[in-house]
Every structure is written in C-alpha cells, then in structure tokens.
C-alpha atoms as a PDB file:
ATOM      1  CA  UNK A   1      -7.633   9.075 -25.971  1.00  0.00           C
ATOM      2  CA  UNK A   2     -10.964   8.953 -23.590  1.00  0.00           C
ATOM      3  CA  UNK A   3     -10.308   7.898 -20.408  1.00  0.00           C
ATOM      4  CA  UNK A   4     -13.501   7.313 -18.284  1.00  0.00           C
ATOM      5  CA  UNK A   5     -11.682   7.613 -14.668  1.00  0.00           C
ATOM      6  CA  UNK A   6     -12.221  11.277 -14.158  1.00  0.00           C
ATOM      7  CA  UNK A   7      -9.678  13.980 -13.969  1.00  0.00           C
ATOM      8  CA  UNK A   8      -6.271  13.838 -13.836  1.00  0.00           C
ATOM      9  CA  UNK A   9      -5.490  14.983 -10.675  1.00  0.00           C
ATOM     10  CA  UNK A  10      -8.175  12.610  -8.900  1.00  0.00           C
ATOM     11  CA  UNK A  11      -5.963  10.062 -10.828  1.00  0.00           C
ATOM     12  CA  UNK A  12      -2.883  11.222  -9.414  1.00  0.00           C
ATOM     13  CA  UNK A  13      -4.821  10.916  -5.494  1.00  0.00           C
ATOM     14  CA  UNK A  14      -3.105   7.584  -5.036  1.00  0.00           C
ATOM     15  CA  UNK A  15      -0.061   5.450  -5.728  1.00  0.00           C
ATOM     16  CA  UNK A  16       0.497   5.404  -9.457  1.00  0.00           C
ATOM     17  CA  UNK A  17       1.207   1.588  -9.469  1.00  0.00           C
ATOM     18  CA  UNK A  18      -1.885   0.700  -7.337  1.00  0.00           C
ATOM     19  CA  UNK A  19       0.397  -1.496  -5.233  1.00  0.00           C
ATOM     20  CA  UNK A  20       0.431  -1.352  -0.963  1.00  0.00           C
ATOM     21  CA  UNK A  21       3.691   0.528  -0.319  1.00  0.00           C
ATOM     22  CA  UNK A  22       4.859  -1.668   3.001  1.00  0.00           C
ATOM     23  CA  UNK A  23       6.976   1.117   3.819  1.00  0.00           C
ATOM     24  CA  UNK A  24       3.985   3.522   3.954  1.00  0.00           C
ATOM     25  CA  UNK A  25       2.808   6.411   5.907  1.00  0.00           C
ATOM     26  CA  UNK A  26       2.854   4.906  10.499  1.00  0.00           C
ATOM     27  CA  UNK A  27      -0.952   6.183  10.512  1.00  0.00           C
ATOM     28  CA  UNK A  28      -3.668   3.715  11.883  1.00  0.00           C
ATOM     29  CA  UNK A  29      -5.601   3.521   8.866  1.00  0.00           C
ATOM     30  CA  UNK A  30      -6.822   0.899   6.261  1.00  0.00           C
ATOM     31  CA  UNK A  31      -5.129   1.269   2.810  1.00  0.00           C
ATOM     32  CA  UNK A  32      -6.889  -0.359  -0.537  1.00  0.00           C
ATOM     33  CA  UNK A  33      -7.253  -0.233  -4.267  1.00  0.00           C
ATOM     34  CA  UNK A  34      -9.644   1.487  -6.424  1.00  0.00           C
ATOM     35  CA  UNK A  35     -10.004   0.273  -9.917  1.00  0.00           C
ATOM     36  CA  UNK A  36      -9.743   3.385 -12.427  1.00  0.00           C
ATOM     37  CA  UNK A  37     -11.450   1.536 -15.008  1.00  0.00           C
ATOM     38  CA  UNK A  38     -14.708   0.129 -13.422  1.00  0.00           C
ATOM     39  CA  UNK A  39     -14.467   2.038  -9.644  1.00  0.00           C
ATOM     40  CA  UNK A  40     -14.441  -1.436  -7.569  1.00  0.00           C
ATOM     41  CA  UNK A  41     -12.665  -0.971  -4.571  1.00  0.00           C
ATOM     42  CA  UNK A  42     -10.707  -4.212  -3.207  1.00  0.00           C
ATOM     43  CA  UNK A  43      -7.910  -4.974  -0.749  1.00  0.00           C
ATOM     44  CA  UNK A  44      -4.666  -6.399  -1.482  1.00  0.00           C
ATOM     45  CA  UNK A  45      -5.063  -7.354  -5.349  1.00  0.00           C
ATOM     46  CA  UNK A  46      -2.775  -6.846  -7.938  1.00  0.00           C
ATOM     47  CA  UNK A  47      -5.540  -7.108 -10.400  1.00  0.00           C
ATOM     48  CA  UNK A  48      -9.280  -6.161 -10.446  1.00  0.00           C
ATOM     49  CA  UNK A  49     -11.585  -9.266 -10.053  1.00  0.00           C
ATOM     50  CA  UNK A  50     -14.361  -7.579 -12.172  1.00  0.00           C
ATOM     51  CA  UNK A  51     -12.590  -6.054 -15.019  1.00  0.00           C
ATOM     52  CA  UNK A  52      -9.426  -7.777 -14.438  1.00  0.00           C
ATOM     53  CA  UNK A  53      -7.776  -3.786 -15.245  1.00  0.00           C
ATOM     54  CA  UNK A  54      -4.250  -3.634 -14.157  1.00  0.00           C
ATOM     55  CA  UNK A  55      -4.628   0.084 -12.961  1.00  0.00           C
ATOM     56  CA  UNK A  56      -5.428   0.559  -9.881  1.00  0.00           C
ATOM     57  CA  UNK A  57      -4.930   3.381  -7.083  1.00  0.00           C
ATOM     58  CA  UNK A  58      -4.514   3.242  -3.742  1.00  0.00           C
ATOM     59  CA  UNK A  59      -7.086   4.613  -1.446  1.00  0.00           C
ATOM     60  CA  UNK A  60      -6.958   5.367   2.575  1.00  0.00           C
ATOM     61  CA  UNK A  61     -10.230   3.645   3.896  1.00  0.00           C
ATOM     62  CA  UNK A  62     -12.280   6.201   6.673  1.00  0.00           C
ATOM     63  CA  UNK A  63     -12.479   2.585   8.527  1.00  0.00           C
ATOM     64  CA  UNK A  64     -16.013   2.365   9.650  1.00  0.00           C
ATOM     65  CA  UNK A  65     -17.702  -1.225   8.781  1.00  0.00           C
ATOM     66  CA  UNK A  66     -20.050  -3.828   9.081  1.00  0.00           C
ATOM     67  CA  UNK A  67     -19.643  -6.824  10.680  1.00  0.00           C
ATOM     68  CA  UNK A  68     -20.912  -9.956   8.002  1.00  0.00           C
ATOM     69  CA  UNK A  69     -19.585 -13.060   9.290  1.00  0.00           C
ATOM     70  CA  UNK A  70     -17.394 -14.059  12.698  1.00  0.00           C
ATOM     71  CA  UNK A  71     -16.428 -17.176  13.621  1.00  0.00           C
ATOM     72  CA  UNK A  72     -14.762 -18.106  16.991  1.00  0.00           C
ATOM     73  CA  UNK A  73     -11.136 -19.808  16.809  1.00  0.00           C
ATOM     74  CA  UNK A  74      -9.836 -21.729  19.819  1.00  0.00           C
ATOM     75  CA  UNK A  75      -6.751 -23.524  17.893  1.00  0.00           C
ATOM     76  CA  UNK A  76      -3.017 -22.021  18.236  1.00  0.00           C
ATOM     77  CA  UNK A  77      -4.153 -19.322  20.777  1.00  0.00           C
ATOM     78  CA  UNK A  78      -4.509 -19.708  24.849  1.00  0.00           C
ATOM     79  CA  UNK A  79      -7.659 -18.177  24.451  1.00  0.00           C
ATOM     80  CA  UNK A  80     -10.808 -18.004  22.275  1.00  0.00           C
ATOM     81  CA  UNK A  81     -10.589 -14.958  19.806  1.00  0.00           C
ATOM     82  CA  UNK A  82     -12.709 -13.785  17.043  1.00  0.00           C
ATOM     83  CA  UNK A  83     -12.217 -13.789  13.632  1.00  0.00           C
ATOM     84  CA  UNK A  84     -14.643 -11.896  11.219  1.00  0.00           C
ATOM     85  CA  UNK A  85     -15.265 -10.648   7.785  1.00  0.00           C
ATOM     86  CA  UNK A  86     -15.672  -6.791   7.794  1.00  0.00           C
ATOM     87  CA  UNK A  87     -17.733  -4.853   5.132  1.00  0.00           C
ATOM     88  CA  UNK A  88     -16.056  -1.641   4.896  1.00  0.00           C
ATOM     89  CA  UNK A  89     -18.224   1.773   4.031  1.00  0.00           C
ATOM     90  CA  UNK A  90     -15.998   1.720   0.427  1.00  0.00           C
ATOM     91  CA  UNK A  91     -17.403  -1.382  -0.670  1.00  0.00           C
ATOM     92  CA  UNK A  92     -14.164  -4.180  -0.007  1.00  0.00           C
ATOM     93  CA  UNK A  93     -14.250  -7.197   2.418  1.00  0.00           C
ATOM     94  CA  UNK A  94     -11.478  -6.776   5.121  1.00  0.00           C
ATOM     95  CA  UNK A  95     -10.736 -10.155   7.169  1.00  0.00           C
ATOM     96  CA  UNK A  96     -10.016  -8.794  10.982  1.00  0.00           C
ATOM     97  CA  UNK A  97     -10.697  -9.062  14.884  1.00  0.00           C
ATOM     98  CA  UNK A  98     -12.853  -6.903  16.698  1.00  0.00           C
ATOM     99  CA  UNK A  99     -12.367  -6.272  20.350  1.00  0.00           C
ATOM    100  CA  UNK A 100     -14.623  -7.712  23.194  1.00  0.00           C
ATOM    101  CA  UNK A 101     -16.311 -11.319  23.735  1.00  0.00           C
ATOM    102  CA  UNK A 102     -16.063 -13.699  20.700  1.00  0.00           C
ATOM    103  CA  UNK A 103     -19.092 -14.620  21.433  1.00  0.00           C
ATOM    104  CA  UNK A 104     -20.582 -11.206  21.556  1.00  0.00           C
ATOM    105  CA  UNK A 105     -20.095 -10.371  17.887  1.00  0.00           C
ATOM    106  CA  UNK A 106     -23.020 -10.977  15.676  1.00  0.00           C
ATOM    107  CA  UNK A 107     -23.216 -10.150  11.638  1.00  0.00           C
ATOM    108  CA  UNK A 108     -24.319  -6.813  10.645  1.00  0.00           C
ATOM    109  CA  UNK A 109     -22.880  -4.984  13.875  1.00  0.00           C
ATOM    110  CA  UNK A 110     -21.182  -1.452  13.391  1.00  0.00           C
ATOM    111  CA  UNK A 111     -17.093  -1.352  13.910  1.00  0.00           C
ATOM    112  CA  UNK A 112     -14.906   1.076  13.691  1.00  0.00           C
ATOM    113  CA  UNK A 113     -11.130   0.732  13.145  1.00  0.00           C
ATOM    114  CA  UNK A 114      -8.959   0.636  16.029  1.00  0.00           C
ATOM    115  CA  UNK A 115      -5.760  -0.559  15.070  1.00  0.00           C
ATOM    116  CA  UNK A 116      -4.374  -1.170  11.415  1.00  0.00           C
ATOM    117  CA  UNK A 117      -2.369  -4.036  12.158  1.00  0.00           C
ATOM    118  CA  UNK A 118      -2.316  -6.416  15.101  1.00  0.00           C
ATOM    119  CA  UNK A 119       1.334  -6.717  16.492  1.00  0.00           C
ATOM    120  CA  UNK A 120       0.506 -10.268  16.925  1.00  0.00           C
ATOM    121  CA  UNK A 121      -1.267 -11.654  13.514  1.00  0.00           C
ATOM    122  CA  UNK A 122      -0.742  -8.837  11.814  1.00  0.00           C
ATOM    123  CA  UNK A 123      -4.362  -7.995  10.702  1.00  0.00           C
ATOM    124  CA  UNK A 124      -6.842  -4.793  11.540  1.00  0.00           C
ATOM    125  CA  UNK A 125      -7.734  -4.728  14.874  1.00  0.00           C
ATOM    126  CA  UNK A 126     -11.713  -3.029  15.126  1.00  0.00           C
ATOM    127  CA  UNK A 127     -14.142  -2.257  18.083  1.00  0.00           C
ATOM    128  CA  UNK A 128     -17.855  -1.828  18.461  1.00  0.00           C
ATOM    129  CA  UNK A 129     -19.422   1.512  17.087  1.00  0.00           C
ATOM    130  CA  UNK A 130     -22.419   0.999  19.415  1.00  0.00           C
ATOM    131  CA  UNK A 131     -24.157  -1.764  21.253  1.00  0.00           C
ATOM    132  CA  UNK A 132     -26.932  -3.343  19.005  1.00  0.00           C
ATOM    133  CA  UNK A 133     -30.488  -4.047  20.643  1.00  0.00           C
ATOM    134  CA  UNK A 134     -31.245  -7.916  20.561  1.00  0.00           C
ATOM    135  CA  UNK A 135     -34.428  -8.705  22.878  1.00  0.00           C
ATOM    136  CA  UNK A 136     -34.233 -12.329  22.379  1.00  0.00           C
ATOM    137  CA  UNK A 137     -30.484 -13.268  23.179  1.00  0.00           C
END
C-alpha cells in the first residue's frame, strides 16, 4: 500500500501515537504534531483540522516566531502582562508571553523561545529576537 508521508524512518522521527508525552524529555523546547497525511503542523490536537487524519508525529519546534496578535491582561495578576499569539517558523499558532513591556510588543515582531513552560501559567515563555525600527511611535 502507497503511503505518501515519505520514508519510513522519517516516519519513525517522532512519537508513533502523535500524542505530547507529559513525561517527556526536561529540554526547553516547543513540542508539536505533524500530520503524515497532509504535512500541517499544529499544537496540542489529537486530530488534524485539515484532513481530520488521526496520524500524527510529534515534532521538536527550533522555537523562533512571529509575533501576530498581543493583547495586555490586567485581571487576576498584580501586574499588567502580555499575552500573544505566536507564529512559529513550522507553520502552528502557539498562545504565549514574551518578556519585556506589555505595551512594547507589537504584531509581526521576531521572538525566540526562552522558556517552554512558565512555572506560573504554565505556557512558553519568549523574548525579543531584535528591536524593530518604528519612527512614528
């Protein structure tokens, strides 16, 4: 039987059930799901939301991004923080913090990954790549 996915041993690269092992590896990195059917990469599914395949593998993210949307929270915190929806370089939407001023993070900045998981909310932790040029702000 065909089997469009490629090789067998790039099919054997991650988990065989395409599930996040909790238990995993203590590295700071960003863990995710490739679809073996149609190549979508997503974060925390149990099915694909294009071809709605079952079999998925589990991918370690090199956890550089783009910033598309943040949003500044003041409720059940004593301070303002960020919250923001991170493009990652493999194509799925992370939801995250990144470090610095809430007020200072703008759509389509550069982050890199600082910390997998906040000890606090639990959720990747990312900081400025560089500082973007904005004349008018």
């Amino acid at each position: 039987m065909y089997h469009h996915s490629g090789s067998v041993a790039q099919q054997t690269a991650g988990s065989p059930t395409g599930l996040l092992d909790p238990r995993g590896p203590a590295t700071e990195a960003i863990l995710f799901q490739r679809c073996t059917w149609c190549g979508t990469a997503m974060y925390h599914r149990v099915l694909c939301p294009v071809c709605r395949g079952s079999d998925l593998r589990t991918e370690r993210s090199e956890g550089v991004g783009t910033v598309r949307h943040s949003t500044v929270v003041h409720r059940n915190t004593p301070a303002a923080r960020n919250v923001s929806l991170i493009e990652m370089a493999e194509g799925f939407v992370v939801r995250g913090r990144v470090m610095g001023p809430p007020i200072g993070i703008h759509s389509g900045d550069r982050v890199r990954l600082s910390t997998a998981q906040d000890p606090v909310r639990g959720e990747p932790v990312f900081q400025l790549i560089d500082e973007p040029y904005r004349a008018w702000t």
